[in-house]
C-alpha atoms as a PDB file:
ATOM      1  CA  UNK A   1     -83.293  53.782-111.227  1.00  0.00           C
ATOM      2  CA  UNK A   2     -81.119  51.997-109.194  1.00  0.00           C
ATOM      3  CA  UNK A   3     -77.983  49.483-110.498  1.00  0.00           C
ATOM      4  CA  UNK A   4     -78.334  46.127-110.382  1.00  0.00           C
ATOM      5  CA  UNK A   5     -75.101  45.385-108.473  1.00  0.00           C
ATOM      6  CA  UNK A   6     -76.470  47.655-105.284  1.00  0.00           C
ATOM      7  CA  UNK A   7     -76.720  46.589-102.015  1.00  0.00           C
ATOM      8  CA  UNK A   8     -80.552  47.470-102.112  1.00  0.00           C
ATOM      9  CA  UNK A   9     -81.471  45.193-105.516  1.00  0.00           C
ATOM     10  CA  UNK A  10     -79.763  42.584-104.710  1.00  0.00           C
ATOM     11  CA  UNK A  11     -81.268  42.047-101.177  1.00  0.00           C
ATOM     12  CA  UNK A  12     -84.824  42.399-102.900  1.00  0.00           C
ATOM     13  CA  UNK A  13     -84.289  39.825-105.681  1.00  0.00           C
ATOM     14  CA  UNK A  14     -83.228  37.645-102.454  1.00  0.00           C
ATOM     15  CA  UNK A  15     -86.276  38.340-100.785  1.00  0.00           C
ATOM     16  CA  UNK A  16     -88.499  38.041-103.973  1.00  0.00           C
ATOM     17  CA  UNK A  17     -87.148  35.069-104.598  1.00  0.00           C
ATOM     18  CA  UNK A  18     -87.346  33.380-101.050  1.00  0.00           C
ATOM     19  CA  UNK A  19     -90.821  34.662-100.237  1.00  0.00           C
ATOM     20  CA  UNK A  20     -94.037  34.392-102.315  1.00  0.00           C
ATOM     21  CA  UNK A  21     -95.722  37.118-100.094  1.00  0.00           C
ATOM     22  CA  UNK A  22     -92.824  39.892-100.471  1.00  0.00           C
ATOM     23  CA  UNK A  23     -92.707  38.479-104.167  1.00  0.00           C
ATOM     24  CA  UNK A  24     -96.956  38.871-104.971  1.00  0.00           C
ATOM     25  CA  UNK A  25     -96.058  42.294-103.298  1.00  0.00           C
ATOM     26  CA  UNK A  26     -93.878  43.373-105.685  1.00  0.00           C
ATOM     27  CA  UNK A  27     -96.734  42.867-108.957  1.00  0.00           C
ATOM     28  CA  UNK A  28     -99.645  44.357-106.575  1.00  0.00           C
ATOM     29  CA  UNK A  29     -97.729  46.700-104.806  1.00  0.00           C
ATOM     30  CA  UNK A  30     -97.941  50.528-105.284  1.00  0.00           C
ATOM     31  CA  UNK A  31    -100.310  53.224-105.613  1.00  0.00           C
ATOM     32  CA  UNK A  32    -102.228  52.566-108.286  1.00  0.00           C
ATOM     33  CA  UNK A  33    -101.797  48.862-109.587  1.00  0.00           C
ATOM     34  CA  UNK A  34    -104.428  47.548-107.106  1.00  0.00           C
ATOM     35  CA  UNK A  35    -106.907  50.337-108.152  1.00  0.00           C
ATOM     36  CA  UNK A  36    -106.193  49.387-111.810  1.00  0.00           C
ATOM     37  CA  UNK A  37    -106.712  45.640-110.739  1.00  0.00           C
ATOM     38  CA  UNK A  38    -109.752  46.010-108.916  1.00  0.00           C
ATOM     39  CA  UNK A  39    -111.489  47.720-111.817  1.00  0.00           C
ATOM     40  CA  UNK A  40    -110.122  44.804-114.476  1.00  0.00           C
ATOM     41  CA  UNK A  41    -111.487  42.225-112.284  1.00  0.00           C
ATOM     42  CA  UNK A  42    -115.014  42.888-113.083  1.00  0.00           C
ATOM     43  CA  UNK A  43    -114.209  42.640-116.346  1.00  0.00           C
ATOM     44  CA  UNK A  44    -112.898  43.851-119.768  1.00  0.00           C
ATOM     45  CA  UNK A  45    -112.080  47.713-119.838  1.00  0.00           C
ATOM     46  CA  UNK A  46    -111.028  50.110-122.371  1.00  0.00           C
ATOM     47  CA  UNK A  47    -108.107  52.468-121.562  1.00  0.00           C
ATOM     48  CA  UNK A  48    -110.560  55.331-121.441  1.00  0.00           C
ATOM     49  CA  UNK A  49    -113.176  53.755-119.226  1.00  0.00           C
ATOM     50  CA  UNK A  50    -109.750  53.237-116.459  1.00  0.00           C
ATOM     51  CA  UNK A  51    -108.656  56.705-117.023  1.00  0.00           C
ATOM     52  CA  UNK A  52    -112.057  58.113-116.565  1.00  0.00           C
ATOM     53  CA  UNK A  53    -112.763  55.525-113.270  1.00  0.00           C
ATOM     54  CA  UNK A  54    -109.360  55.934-111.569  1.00  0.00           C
ATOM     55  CA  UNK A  55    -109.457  59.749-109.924  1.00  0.00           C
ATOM     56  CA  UNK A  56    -106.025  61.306-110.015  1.00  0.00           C
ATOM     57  CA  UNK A  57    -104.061  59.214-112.478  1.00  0.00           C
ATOM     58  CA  UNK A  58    -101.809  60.916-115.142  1.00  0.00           C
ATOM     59  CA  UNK A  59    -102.052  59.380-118.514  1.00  0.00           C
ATOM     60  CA  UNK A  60     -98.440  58.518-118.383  1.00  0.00           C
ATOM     61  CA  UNK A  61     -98.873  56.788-114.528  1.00  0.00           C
ATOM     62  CA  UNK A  62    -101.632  54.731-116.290  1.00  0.00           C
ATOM     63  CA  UNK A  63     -99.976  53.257-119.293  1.00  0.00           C
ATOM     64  CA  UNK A  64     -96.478  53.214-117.208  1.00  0.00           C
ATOM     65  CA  UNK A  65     -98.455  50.578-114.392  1.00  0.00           C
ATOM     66  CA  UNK A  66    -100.591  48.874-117.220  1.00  0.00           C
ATOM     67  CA  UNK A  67     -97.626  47.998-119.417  1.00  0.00           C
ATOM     68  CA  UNK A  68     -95.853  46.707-115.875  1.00  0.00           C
ATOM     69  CA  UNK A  69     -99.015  44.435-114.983  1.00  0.00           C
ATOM     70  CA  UNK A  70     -98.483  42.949-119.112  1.00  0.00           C
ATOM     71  CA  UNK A  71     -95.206  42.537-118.409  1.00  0.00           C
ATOM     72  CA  UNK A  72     -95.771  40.365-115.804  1.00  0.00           C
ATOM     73  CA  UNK A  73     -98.579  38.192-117.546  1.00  0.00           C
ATOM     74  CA  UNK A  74    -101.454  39.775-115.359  1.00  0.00           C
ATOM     75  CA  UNK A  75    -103.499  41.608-117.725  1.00  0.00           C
ATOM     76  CA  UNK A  76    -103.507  41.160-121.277  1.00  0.00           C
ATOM     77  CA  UNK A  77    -103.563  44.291-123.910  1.00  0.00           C
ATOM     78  CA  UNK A  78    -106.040  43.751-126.551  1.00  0.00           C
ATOM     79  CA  UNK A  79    -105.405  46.580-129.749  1.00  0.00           C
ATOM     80  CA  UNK A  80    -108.068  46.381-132.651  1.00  0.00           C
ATOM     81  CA  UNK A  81    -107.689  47.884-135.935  1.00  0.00           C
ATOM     82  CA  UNK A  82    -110.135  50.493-136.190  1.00  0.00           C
ATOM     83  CA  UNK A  83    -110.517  54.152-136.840  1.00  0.00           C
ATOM     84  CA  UNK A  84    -110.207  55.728-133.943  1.00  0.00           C
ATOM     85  CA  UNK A  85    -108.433  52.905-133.038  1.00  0.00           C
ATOM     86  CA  UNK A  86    -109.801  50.833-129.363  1.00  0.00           C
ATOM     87  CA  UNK A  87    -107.155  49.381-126.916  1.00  0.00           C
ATOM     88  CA  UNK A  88    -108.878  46.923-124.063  1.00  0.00           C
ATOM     89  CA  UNK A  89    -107.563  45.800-120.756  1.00  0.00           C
ATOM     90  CA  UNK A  90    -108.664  42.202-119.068  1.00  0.00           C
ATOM     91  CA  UNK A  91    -106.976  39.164-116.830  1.00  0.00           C
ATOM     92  CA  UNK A  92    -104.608  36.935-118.801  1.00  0.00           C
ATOM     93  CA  UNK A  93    -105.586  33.371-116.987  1.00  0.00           C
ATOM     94  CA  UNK A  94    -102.900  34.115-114.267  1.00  0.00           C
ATOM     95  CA  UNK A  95    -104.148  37.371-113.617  1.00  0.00           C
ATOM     96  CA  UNK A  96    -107.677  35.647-112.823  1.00  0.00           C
ATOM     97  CA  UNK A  97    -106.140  33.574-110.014  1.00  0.00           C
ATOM     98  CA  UNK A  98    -105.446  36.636-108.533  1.00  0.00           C
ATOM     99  CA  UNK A  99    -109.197  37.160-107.644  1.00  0.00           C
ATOM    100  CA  UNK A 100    -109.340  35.733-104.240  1.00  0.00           C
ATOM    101  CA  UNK A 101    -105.861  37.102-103.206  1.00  0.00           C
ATOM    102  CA  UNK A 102    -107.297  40.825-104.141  1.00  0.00           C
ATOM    103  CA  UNK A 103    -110.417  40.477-102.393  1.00  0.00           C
ATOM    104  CA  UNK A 104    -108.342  39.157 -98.987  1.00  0.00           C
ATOM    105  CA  UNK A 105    -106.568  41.806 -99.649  1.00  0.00           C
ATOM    106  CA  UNK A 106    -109.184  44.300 -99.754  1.00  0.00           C
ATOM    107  CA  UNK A 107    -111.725  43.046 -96.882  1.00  0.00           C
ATOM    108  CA  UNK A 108    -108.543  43.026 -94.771  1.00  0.00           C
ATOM    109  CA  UNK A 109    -107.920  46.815 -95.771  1.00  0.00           C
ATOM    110  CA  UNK A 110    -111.421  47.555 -94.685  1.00  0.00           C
ATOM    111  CA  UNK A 111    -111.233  45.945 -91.649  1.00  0.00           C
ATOM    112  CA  UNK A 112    -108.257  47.696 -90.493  1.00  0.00           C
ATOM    113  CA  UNK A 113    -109.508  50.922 -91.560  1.00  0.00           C
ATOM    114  CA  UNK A 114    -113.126  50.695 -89.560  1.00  0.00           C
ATOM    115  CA  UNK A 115    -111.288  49.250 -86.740  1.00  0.00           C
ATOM    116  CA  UNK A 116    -108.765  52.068 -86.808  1.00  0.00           C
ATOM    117  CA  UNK A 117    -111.489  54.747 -87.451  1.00  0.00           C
ATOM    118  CA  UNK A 118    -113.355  53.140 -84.261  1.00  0.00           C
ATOM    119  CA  UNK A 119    -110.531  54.429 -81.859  1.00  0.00           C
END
């Protein structure tokens, strides 16, 4: 965890703040948030269903990246009061207008990596 007086923060909150790219980055970005998003997209999932569909995830990785992506008004954490009890994952409203930014995203990543496998 770094301080929030270093060097390092405070020359990413400038850049966050001064460019939407390095900014949409920084909710996207990682190892597993854009798996985790990808899955969501197509709709409502329980916390099992990601676990089970995300190869190589810890449990504590998973709720860790999921309670970032609520944080940040992206997905939305349904809980309902039941024995066993059933937690569900979707887009908040935001999140949805994310769609077309994660699917540039991806055809872009598949386009580098056939043109790189091509060499």
């Amino acid at each position: 965890m770094r301080k929030d007086s270093s060097t390092n923060t405070l020359n990413e909150k400038r850049i966050n703040a001064s460019c939407g790219m390095a900014y949409s980055l920084k909710i996207v970005g990682g190892r597993w948030k854009p798996a985790i998003l990808c899955r969501i997209a197509y709709g409502t999932m329980r916390y099992s269903e990601l676990k089970k569909s995300i190869e190589g995830i810890s449990e504590r990785m998973l709720v860790n990246q999921l309670r970032e992506l609520e944080n940040d008004l992206v997905i939305e954490r349904i809980v309902y009061a039941e024995v066993p009890p059933r937690v569900e994952y979707r887009l908040t409203a935001l999140g949805e207008t994310m769609k077309p930014m994660l699917a540039a995203m991806s055809d872009w990543g598949n386009l580098h990596r056939n043109y790189l496998s091509e060499d």
